[in-house]
Protein backbone atom coordinates (compact mmCIF):
# COMPACT_ATOMS: atom_id res chain seq x y z
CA UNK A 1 -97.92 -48.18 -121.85
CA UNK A 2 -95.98 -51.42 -120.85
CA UNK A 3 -92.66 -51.35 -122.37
CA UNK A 4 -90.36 -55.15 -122.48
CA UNK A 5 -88.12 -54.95 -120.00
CA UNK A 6 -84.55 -56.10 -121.89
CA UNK A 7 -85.80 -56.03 -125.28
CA UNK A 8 -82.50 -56.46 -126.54
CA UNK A 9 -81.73 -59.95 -124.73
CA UNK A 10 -84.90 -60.67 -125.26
CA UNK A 11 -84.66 -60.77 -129.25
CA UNK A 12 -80.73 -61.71 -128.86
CA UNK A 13 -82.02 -64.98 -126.82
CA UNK A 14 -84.50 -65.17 -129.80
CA UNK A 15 -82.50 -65.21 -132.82
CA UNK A 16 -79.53 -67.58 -130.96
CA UNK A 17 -82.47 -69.96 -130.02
CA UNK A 18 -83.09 -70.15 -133.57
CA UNK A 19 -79.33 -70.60 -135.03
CA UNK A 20 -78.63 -73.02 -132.04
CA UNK A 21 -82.00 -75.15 -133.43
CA UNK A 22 -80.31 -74.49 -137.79
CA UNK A 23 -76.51 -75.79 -136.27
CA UNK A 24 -78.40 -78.53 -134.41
CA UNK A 25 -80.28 -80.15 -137.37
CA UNK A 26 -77.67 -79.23 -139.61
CA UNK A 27 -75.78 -81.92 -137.11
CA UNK A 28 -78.30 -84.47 -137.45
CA UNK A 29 -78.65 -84.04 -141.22
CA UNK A 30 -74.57 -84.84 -142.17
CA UNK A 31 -75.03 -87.88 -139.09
CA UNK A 32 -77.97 -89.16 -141.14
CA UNK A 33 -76.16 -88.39 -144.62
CA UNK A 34 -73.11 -90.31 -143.96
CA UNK A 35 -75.01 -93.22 -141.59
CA UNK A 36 -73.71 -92.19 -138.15
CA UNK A 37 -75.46 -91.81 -134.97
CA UNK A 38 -73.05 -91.07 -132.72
CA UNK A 39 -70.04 -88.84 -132.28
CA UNK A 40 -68.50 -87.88 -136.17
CA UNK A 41 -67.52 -91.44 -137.11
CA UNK A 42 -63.82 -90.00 -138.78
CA UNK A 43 -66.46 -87.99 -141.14
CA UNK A 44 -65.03 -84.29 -141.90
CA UNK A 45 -68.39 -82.20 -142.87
CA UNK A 46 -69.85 -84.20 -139.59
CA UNK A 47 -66.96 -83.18 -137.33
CA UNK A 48 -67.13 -79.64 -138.49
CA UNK A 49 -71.10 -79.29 -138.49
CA UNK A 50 -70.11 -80.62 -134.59
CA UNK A 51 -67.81 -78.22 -133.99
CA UNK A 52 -69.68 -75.07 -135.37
CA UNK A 53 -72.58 -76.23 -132.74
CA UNK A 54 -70.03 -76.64 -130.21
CA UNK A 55 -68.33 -73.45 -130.51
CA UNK A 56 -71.83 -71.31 -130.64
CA UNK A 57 -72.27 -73.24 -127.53
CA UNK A 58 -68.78 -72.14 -126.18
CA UNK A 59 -69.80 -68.66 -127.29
CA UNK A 60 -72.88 -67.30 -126.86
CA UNK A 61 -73.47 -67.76 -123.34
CA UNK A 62 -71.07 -65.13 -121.83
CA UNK A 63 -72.37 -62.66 -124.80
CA UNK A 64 -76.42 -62.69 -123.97
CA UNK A 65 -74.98 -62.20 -120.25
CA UNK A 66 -72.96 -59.73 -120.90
CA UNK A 67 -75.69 -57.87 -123.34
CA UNK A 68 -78.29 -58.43 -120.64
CA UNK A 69 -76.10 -57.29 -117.49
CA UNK A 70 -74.98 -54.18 -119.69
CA UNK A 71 -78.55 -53.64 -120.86
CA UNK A 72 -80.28 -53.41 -117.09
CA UNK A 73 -77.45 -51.19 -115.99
CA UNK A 74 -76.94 -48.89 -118.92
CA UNK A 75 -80.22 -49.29 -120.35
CA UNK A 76 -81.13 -50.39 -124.06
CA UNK A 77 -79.01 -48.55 -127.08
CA UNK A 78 -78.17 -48.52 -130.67
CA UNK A 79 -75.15 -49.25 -130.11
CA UNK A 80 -76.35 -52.64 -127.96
CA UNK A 81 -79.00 -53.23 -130.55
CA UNK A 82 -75.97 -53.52 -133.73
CA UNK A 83 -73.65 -54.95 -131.73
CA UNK A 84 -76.18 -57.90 -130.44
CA UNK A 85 -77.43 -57.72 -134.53
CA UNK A 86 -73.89 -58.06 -135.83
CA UNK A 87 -73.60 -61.30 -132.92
CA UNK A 88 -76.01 -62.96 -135.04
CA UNK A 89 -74.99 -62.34 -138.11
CA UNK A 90 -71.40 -63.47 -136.50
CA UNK A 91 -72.56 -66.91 -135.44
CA UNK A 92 -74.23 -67.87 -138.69
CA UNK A 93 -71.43 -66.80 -140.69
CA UNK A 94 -69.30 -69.09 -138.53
CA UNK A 95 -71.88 -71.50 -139.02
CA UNK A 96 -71.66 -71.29 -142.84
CA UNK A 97 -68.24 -70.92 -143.24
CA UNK A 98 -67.43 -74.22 -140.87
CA UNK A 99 -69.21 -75.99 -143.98
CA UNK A 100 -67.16 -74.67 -146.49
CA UNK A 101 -67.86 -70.90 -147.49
CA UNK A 102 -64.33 -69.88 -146.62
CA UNK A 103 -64.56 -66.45 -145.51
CA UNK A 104 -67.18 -67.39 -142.88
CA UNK A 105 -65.51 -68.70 -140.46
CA UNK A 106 -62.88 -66.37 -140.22
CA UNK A 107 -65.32 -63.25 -140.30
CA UNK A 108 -67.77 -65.26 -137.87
CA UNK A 109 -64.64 -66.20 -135.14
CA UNK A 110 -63.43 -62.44 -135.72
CA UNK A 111 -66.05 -61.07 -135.39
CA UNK A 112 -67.43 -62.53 -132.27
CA UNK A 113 -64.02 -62.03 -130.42
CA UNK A 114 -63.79 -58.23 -131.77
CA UNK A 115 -67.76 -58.46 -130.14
CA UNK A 116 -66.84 -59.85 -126.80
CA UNK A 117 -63.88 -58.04 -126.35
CA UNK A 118 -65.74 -54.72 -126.46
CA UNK A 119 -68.82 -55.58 -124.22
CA UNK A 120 -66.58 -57.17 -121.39
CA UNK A 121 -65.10 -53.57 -121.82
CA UNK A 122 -68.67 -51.76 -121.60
CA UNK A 123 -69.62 -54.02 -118.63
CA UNK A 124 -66.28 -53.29 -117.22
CA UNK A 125 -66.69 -49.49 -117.94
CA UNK A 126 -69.89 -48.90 -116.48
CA UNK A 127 -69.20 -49.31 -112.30
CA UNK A 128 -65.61 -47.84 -113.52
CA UNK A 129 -67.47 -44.74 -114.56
CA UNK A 130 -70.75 -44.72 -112.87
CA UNK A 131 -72.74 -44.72 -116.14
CA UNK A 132 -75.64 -46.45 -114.95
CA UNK A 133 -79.22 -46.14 -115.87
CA UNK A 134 -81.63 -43.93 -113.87
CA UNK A 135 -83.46 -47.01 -113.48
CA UNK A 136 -80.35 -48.46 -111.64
CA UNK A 137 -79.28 -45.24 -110.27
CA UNK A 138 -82.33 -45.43 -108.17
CA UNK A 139 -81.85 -49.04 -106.46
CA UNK A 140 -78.19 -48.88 -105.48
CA UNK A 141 -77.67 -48.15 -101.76
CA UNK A 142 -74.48 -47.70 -102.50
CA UNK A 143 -74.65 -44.72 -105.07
CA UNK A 144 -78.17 -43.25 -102.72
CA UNK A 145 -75.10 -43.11 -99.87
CA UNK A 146 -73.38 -40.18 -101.62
């Protein structure tokens, strides 16, 4: 049986793909609302509809690497699979809440820092402790040397 390799980046890349395209049009929408097509024109739901896209963009890159570096190394978990779940839900509160619901944003930016912080810890934790997967285990010269 063929099993996806990285199903958890996989459906992470997924889902962001989607919430990147909802923050996108949401953009376009407030533009075409208020009669500007370019930049925020001084309009406040327009500047913060651009800066919810913006600061998905600023986030979610370093988070599906991290969840796909720790993923091939340590092989797929629970614990990956609710922490790249609770990512999502993360970025669309943020999303939300940068448009007015005002616990969103909060929760959403919290959230996705409490998020990051622990998986550059993970990543960081697995050469520290030599918790890779078999997988791994049986490609590194440098762990076959001992």
């Amino acid at each position: 049986m063929y099993t996806t390799t990285l199903p958890i980046t996989l459906v992470l890349a997924g889902a962001l793909t989607l919430i990147n395209i909802w923050l996108s049009f949401r953009v376009g929408a407030a533009r075409r609302a208020h009669g500007i097509s370019v930049g925020d024109g001084g309009n406040d739901q327009v500047l913060r509809r651009m800066r919810a896209h913006a600061n998905f963009a600023e986030n979610v890159p370093l988070v599906l690497i991290l969840v796909g570096l720790i993923e091939f190394a340590a092989s797929p978990s629970v614990y990956l699979w609710v922490m790249a779940a609770l990512f999502v839900v993360a970025r669309i509160a943020h999303g939300i809440g940068m448009d007015g619901w005002a616990p969103g944003r909060p929760i959403g930016a919290g959230l996705t820092a409490v998020l990051q912080l622990l998986l550059a810890l993970w990543a960081i934790s697995i050469p520290a402790t030599g918790a890779y997967s078999p997988a791994v285990q049986d490609v590194d010269p440098v762990r076959r040397e001992r």
